[in-house]
N, C-alpha and C. Protein backbone atom coordinates (compact mmCIF):
# COMPACT_ATOMS: atom_id res chain seq x y z
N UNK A 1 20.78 0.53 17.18
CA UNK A 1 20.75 -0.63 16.30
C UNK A 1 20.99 -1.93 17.08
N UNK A 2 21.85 -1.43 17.96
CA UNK A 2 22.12 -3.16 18.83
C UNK A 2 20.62 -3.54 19.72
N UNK A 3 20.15 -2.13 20.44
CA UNK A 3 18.97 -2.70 21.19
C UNK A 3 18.30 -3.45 20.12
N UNK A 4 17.80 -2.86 18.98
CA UNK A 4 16.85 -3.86 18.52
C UNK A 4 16.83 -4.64 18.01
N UNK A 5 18.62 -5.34 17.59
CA UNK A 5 18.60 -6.77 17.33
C UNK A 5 18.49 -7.68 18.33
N UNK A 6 18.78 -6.94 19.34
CA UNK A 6 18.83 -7.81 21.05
C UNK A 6 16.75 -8.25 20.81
N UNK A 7 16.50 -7.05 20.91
CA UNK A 7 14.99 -7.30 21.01
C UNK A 7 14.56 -8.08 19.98
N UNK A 8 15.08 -7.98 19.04
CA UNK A 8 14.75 -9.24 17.80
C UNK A 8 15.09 -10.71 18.38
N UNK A 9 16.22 -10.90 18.85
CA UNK A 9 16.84 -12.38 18.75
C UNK A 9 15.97 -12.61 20.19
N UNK A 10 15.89 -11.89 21.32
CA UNK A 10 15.14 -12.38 22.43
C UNK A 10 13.74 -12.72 21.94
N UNK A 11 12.77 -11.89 20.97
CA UNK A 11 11.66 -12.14 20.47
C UNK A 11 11.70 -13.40 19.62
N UNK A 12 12.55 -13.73 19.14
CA UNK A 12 12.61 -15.24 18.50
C UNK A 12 12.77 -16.69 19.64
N UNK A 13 13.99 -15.93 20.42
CA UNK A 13 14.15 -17.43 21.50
C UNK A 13 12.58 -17.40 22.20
N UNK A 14 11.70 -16.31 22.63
CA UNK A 14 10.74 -16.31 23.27
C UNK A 14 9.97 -17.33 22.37
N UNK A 15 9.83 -17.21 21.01
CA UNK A 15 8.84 -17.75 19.98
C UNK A 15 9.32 -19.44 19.56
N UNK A 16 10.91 -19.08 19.40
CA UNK A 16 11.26 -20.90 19.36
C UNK A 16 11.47 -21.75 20.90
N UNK A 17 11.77 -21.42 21.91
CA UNK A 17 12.07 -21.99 23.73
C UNK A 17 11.10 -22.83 23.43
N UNK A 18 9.30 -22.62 23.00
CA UNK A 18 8.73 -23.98 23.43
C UNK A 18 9.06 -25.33 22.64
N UNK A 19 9.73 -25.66 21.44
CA UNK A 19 9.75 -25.89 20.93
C UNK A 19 10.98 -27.06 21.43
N UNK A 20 11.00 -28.33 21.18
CA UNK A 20 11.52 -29.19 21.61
C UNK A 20 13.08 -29.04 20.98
N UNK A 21 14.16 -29.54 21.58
CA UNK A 21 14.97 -29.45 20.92
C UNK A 21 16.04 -31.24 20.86
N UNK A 22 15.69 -31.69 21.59
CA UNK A 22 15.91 -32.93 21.55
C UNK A 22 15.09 -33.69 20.48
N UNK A 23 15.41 -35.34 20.59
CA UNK A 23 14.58 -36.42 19.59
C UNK A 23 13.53 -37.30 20.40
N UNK A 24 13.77 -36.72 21.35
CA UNK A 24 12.54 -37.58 22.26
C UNK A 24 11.45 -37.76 21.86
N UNK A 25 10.84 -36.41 20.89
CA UNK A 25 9.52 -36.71 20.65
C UNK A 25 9.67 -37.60 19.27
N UNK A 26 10.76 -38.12 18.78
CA UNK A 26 10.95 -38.57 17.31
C UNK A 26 11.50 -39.87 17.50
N UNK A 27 11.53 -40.30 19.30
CA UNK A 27 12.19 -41.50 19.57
C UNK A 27 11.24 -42.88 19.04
N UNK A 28 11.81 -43.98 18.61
CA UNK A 28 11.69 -45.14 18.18
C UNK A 28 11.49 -45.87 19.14
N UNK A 29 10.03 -46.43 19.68
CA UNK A 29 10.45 -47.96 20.73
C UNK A 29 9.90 -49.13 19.65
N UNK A 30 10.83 -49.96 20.30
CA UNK A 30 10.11 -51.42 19.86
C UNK A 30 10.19 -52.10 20.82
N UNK A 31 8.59 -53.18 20.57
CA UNK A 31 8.47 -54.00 21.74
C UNK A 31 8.08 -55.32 21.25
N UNK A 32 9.12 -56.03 21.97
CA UNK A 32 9.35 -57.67 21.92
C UNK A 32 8.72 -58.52 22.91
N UNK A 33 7.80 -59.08 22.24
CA UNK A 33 7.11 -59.79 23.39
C UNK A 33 6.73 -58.86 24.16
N UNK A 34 6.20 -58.05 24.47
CA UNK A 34 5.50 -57.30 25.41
C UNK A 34 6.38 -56.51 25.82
N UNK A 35 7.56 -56.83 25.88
CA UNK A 35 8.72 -55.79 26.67
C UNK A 35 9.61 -55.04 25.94
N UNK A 36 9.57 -53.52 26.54
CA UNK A 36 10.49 -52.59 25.19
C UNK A 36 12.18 -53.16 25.19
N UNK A 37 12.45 -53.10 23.88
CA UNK A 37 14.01 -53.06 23.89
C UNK A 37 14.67 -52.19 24.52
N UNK A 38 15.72 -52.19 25.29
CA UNK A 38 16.61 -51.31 25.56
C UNK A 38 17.67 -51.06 24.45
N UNK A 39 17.64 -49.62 23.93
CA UNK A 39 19.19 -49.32 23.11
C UNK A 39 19.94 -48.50 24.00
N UNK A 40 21.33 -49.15 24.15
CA UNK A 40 21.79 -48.35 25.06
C UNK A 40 22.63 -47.27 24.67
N UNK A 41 23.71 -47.64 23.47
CA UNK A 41 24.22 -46.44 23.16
C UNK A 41 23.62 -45.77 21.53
N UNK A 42 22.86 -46.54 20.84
CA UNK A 42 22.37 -46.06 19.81
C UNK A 42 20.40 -46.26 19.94
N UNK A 43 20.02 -45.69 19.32
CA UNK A 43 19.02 -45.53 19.20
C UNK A 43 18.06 -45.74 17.33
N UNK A 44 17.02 -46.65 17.67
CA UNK A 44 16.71 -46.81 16.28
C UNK A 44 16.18 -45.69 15.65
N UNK A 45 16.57 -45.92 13.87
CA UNK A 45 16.55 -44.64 13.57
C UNK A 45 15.23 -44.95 12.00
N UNK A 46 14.89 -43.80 11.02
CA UNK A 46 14.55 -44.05 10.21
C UNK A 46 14.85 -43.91 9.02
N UNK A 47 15.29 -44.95 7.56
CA UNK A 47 16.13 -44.22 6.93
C UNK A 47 15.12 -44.81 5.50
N UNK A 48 14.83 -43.69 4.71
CA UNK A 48 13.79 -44.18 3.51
C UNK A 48 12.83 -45.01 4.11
N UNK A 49 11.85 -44.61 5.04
CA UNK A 49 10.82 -45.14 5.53
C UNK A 49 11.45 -46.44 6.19
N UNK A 50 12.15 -46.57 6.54
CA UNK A 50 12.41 -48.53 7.06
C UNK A 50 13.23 -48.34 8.13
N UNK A 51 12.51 -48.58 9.24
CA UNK A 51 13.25 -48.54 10.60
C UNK A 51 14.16 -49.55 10.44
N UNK A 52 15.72 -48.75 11.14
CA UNK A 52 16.69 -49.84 11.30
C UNK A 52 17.26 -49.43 13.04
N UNK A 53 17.46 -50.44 13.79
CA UNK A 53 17.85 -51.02 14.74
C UNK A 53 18.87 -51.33 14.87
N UNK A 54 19.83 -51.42 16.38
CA UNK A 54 20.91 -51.79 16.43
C UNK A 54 21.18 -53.60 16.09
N UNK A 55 22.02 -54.03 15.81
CA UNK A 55 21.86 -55.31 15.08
C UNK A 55 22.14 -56.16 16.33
N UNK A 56 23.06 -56.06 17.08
CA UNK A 56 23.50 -57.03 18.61
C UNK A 56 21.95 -57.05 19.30
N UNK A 57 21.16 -55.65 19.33
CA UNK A 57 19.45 -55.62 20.61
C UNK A 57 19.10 -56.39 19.60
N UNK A 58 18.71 -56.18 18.75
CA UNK A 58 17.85 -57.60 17.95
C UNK A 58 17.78 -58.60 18.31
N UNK A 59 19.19 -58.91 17.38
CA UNK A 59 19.86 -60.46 17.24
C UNK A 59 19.38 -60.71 18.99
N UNK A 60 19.91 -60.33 19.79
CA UNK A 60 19.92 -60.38 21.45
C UNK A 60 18.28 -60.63 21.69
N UNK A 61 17.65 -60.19 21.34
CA UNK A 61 15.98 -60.58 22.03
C UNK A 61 15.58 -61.75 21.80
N UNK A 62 16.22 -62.37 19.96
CA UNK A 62 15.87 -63.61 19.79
C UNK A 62 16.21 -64.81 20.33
N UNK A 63 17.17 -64.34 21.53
CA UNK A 63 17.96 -65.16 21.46
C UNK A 63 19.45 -65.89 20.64
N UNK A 64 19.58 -64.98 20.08
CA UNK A 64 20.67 -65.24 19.30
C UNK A 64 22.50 -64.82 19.17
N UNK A 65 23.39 -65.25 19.05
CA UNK A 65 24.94 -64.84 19.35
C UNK A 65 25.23 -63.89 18.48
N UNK A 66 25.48 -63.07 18.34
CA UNK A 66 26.09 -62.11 17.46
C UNK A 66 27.59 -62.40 17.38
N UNK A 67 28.37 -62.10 15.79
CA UNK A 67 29.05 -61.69 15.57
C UNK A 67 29.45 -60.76 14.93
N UNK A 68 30.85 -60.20 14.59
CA UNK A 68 30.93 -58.87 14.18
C UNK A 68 32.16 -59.55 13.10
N UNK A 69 32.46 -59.14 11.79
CA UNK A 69 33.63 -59.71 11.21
C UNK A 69 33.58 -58.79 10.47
N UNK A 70 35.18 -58.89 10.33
CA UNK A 70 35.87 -57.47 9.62
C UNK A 70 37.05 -58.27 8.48
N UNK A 71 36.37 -58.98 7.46
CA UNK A 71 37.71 -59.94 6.80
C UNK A 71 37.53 -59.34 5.43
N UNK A 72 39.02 -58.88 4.82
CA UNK A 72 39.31 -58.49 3.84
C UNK A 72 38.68 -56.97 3.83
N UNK A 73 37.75 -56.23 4.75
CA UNK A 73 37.62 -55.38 4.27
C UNK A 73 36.02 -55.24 4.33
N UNK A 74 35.31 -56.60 4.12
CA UNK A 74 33.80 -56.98 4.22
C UNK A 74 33.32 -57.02 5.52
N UNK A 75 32.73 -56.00 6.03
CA UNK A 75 32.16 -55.66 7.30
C UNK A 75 30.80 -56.54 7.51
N UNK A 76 30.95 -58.18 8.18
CA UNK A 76 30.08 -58.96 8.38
C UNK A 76 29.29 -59.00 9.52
N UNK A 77 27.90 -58.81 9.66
CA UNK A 77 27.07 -59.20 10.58
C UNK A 77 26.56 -60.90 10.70
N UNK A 78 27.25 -61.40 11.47
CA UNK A 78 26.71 -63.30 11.27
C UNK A 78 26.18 -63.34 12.96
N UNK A 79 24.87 -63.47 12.81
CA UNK A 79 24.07 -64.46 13.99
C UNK A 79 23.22 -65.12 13.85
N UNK A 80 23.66 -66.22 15.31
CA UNK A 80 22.96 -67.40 14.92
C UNK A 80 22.71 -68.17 16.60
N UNK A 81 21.25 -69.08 16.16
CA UNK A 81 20.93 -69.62 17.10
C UNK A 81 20.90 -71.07 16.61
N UNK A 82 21.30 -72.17 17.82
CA UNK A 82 21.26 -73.34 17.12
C UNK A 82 21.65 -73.40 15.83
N UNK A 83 20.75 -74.35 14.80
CA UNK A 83 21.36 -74.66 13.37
C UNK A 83 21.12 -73.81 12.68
N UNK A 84 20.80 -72.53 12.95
CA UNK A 84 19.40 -71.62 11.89
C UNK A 84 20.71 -70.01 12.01
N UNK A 85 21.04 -69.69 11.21
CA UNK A 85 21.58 -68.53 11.43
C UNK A 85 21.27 -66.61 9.70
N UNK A 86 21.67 -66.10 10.54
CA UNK A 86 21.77 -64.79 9.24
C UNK A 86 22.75 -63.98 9.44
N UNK A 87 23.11 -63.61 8.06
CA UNK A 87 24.65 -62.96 7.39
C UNK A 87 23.84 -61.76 6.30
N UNK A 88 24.66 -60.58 7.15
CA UNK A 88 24.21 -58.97 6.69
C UNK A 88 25.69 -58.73 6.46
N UNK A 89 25.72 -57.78 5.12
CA UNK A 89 26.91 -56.70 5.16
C UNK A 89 27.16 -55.55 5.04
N UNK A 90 27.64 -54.61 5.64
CA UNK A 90 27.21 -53.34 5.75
C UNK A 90 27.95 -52.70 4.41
N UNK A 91 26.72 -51.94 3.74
CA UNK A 91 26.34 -51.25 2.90
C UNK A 91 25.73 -52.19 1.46
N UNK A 92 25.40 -53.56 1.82
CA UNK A 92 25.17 -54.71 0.75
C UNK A 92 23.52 -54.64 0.71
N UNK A 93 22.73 -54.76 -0.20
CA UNK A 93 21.46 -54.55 0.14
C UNK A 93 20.99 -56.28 -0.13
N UNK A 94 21.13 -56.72 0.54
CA UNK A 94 20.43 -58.88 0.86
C UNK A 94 21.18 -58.59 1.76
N UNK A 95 20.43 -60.10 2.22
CA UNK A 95 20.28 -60.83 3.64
C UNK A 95 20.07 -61.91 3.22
N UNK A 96 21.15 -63.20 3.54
CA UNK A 96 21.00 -64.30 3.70
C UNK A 96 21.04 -65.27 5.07
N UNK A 97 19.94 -65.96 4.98
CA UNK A 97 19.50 -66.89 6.64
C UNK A 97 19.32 -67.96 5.79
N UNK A 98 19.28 -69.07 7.12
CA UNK A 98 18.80 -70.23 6.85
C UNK A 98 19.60 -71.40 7.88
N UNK A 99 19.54 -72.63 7.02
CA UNK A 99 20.32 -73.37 8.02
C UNK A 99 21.69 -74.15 7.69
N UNK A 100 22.23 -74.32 8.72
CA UNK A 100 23.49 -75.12 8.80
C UNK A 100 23.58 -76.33 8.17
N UNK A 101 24.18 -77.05 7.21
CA UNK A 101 23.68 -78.43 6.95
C UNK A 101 24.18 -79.33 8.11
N UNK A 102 23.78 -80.40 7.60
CA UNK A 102 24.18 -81.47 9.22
C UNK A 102 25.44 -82.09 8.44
N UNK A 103 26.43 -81.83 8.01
CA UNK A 103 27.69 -82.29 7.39
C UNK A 103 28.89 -81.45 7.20
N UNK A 104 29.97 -81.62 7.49
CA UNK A 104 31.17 -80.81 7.35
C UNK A 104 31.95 -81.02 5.98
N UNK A 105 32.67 -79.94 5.60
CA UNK A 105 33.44 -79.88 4.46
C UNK A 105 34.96 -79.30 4.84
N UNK A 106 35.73 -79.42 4.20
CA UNK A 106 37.00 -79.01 4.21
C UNK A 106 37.34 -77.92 3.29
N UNK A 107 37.46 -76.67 3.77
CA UNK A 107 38.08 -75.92 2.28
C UNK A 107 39.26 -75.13 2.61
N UNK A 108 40.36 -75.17 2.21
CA UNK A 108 41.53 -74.70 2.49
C UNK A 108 41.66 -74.54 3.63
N UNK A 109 41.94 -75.82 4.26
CA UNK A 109 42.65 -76.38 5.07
C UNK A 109 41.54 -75.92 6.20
N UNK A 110 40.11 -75.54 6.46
CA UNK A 110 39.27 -74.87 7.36
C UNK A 110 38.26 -75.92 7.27
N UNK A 111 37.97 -76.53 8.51
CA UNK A 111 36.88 -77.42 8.20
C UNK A 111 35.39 -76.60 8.86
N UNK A 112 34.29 -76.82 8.12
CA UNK A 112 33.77 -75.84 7.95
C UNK A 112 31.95 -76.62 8.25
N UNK A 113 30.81 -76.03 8.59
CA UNK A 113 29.75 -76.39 8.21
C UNK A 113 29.05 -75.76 7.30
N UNK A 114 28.65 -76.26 5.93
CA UNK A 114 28.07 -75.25 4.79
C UNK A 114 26.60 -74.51 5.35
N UNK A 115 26.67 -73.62 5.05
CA UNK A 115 25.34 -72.63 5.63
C UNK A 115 24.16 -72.56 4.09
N UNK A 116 23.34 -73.72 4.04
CA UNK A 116 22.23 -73.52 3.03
C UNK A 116 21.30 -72.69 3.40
N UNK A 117 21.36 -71.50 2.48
CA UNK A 117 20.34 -69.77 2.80
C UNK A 117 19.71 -69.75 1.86
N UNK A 118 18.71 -68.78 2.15
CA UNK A 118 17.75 -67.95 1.12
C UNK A 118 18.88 -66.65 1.24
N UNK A 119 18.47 -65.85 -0.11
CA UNK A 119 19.18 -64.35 0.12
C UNK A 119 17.89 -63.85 -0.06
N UNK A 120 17.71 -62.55 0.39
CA UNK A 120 16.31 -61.53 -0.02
C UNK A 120 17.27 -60.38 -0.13
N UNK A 121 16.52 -59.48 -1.15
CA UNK A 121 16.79 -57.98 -1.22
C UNK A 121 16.33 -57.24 -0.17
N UNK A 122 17.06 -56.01 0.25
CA UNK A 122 16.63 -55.26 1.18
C UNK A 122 16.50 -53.65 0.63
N UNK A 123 15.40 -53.26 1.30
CA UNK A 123 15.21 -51.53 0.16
C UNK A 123 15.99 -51.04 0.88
N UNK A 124 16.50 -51.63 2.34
CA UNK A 124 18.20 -50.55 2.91
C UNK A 124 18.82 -51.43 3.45
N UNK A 125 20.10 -51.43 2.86
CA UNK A 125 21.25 -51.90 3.32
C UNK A 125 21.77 -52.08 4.87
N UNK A 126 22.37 -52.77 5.63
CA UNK A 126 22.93 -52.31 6.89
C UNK A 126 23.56 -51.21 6.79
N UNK A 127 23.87 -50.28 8.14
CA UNK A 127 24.86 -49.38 8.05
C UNK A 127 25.31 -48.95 9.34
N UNK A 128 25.95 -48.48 9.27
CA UNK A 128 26.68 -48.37 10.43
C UNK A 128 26.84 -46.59 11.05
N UNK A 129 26.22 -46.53 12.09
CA UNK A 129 25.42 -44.91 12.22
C UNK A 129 26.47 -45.29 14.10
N UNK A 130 27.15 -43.97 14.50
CA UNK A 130 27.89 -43.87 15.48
C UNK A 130 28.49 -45.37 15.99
N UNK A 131 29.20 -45.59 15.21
CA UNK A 131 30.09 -47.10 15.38
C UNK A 131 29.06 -48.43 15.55
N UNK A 132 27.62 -48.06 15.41
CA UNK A 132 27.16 -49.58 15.95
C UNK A 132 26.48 -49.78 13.94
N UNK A 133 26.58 -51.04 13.90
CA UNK A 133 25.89 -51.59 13.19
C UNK A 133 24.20 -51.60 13.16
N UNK A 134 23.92 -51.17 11.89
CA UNK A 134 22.38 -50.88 11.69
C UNK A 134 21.90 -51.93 11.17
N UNK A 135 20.24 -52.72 11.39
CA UNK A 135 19.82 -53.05 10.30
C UNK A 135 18.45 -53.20 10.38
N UNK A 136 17.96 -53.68 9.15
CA UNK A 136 16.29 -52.87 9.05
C UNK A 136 15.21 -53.93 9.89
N UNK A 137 14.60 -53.73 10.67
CA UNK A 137 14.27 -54.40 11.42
C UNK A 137 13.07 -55.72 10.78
N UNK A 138 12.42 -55.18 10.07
CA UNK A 138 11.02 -55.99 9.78
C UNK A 138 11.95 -56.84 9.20
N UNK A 139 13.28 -56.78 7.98
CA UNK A 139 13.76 -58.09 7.15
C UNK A 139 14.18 -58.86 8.77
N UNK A 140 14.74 -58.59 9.51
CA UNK A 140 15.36 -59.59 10.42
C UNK A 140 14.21 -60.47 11.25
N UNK A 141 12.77 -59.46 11.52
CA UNK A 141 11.72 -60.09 12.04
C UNK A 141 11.05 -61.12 11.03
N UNK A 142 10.94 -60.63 9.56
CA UNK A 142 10.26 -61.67 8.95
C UNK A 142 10.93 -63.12 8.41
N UNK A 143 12.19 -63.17 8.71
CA UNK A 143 13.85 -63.94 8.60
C UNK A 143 13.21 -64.94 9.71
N UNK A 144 13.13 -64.70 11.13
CA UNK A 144 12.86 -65.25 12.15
C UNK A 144 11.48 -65.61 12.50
N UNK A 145 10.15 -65.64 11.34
CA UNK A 145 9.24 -66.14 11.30
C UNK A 145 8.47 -65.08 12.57
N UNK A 146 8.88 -64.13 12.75
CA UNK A 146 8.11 -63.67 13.40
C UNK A 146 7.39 -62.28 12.76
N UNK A 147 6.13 -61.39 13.35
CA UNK A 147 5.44 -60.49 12.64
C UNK A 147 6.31 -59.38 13.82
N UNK A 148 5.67 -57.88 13.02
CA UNK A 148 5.37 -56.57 13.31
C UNK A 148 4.96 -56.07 12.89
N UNK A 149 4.50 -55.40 13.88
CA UNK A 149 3.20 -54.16 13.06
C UNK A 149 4.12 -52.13 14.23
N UNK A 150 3.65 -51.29 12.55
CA UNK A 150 4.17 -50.45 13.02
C UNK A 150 3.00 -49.37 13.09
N UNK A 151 3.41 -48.55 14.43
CA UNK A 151 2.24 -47.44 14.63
C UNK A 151 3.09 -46.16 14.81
N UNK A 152 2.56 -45.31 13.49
CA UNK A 152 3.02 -44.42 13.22
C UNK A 152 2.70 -43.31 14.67
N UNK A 153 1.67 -42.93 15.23
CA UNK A 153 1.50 -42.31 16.17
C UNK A 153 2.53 -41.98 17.00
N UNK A 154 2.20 -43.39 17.74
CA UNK A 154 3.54 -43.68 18.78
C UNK A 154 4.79 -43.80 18.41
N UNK A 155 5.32 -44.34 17.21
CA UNK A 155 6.37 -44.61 16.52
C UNK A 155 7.08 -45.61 17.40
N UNK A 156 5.71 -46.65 16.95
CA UNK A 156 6.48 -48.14 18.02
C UNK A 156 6.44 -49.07 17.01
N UNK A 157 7.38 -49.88 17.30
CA UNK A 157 7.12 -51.27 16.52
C UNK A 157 7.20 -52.13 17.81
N UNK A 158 5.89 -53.09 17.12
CA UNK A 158 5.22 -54.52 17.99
C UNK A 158 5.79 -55.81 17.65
N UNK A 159 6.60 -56.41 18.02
CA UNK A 159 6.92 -57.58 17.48
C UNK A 159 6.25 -58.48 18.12
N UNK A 160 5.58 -59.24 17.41
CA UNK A 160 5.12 -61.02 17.85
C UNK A 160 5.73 -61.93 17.54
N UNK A 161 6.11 -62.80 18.66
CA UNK A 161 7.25 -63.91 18.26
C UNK A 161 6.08 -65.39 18.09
């Protein structure tokens, strides 16, 4: 009885071995301006059809500062270039961008520049997948006036800035 479960389970690894076992063949590139992103410790993933991306490589190709804020409990994504910035929250489905006004305000005791945004809905929320912050890539490309186009084949996304 043991030989022929041996011969069973070896007849299976023989039948599954070719068979990939990594995500390589399921890996995500995107390319900015002609050149692929590097993810270094996360990798973009797909969640209800809508590729999401690490939020710092993004924000980072546009040129833009990332921050990370953790106040009260509200896990904030805020980056921004020059006057023009966007605010994600993880597990919130909008996204608000836009710009800085050219005037300061005071509000409890914080002097402040008001941020006039659009909000849009998002069909996925940010999230946060092995400690990095996720978010869906096309809302942040079409935020920043720029296109992509996605090819299922390759499983690339093209960004044009």
């Amino acid at each position: 009885m043991r030989k022929k479960l041996c011969i069973i389970f070896l007849a299976l690894l023989v039948i599954y071995a070719p068979m990939p076992l990594n995500a390589a063949d399921d890996a995500i590139t995107v390319i900015f301006d002609g050149q692929p992103i590097e993810f270094v410790d996360q990798t973009p993933i797909i969640v209800d059809g809508r590729t999401l991306v690490p939020a710092r490589a993004i924000f980072e190709a546009f040129g833009m500062e990332v921050q990370w804020r953790n106040d009260h409990g509200q896990r904030q994504i805020w980056a921004a270039k020059g006057d023009f910035g966007i605010s994600m929250y993880i597990g919130f489905n909008f996204m608000s961008f836009g710009t800085f006004a050219d005037y300061y305000v005071t509000f409890r005791g914080q002097t402040m520049r008001p941020f006039e945004s659009t909000q849009v809905e998002l069909d996925v929320p940010p999230m946060l997948v092995n400690d990095r912050a996720m978010v869906p890539l096309r809302a942040i490309v079409e935020a920043l006036d720029a296109e992509v186009e996605w090819n299922q084949e390759t499983r690339t996304a093209v960004i044009a800035v």
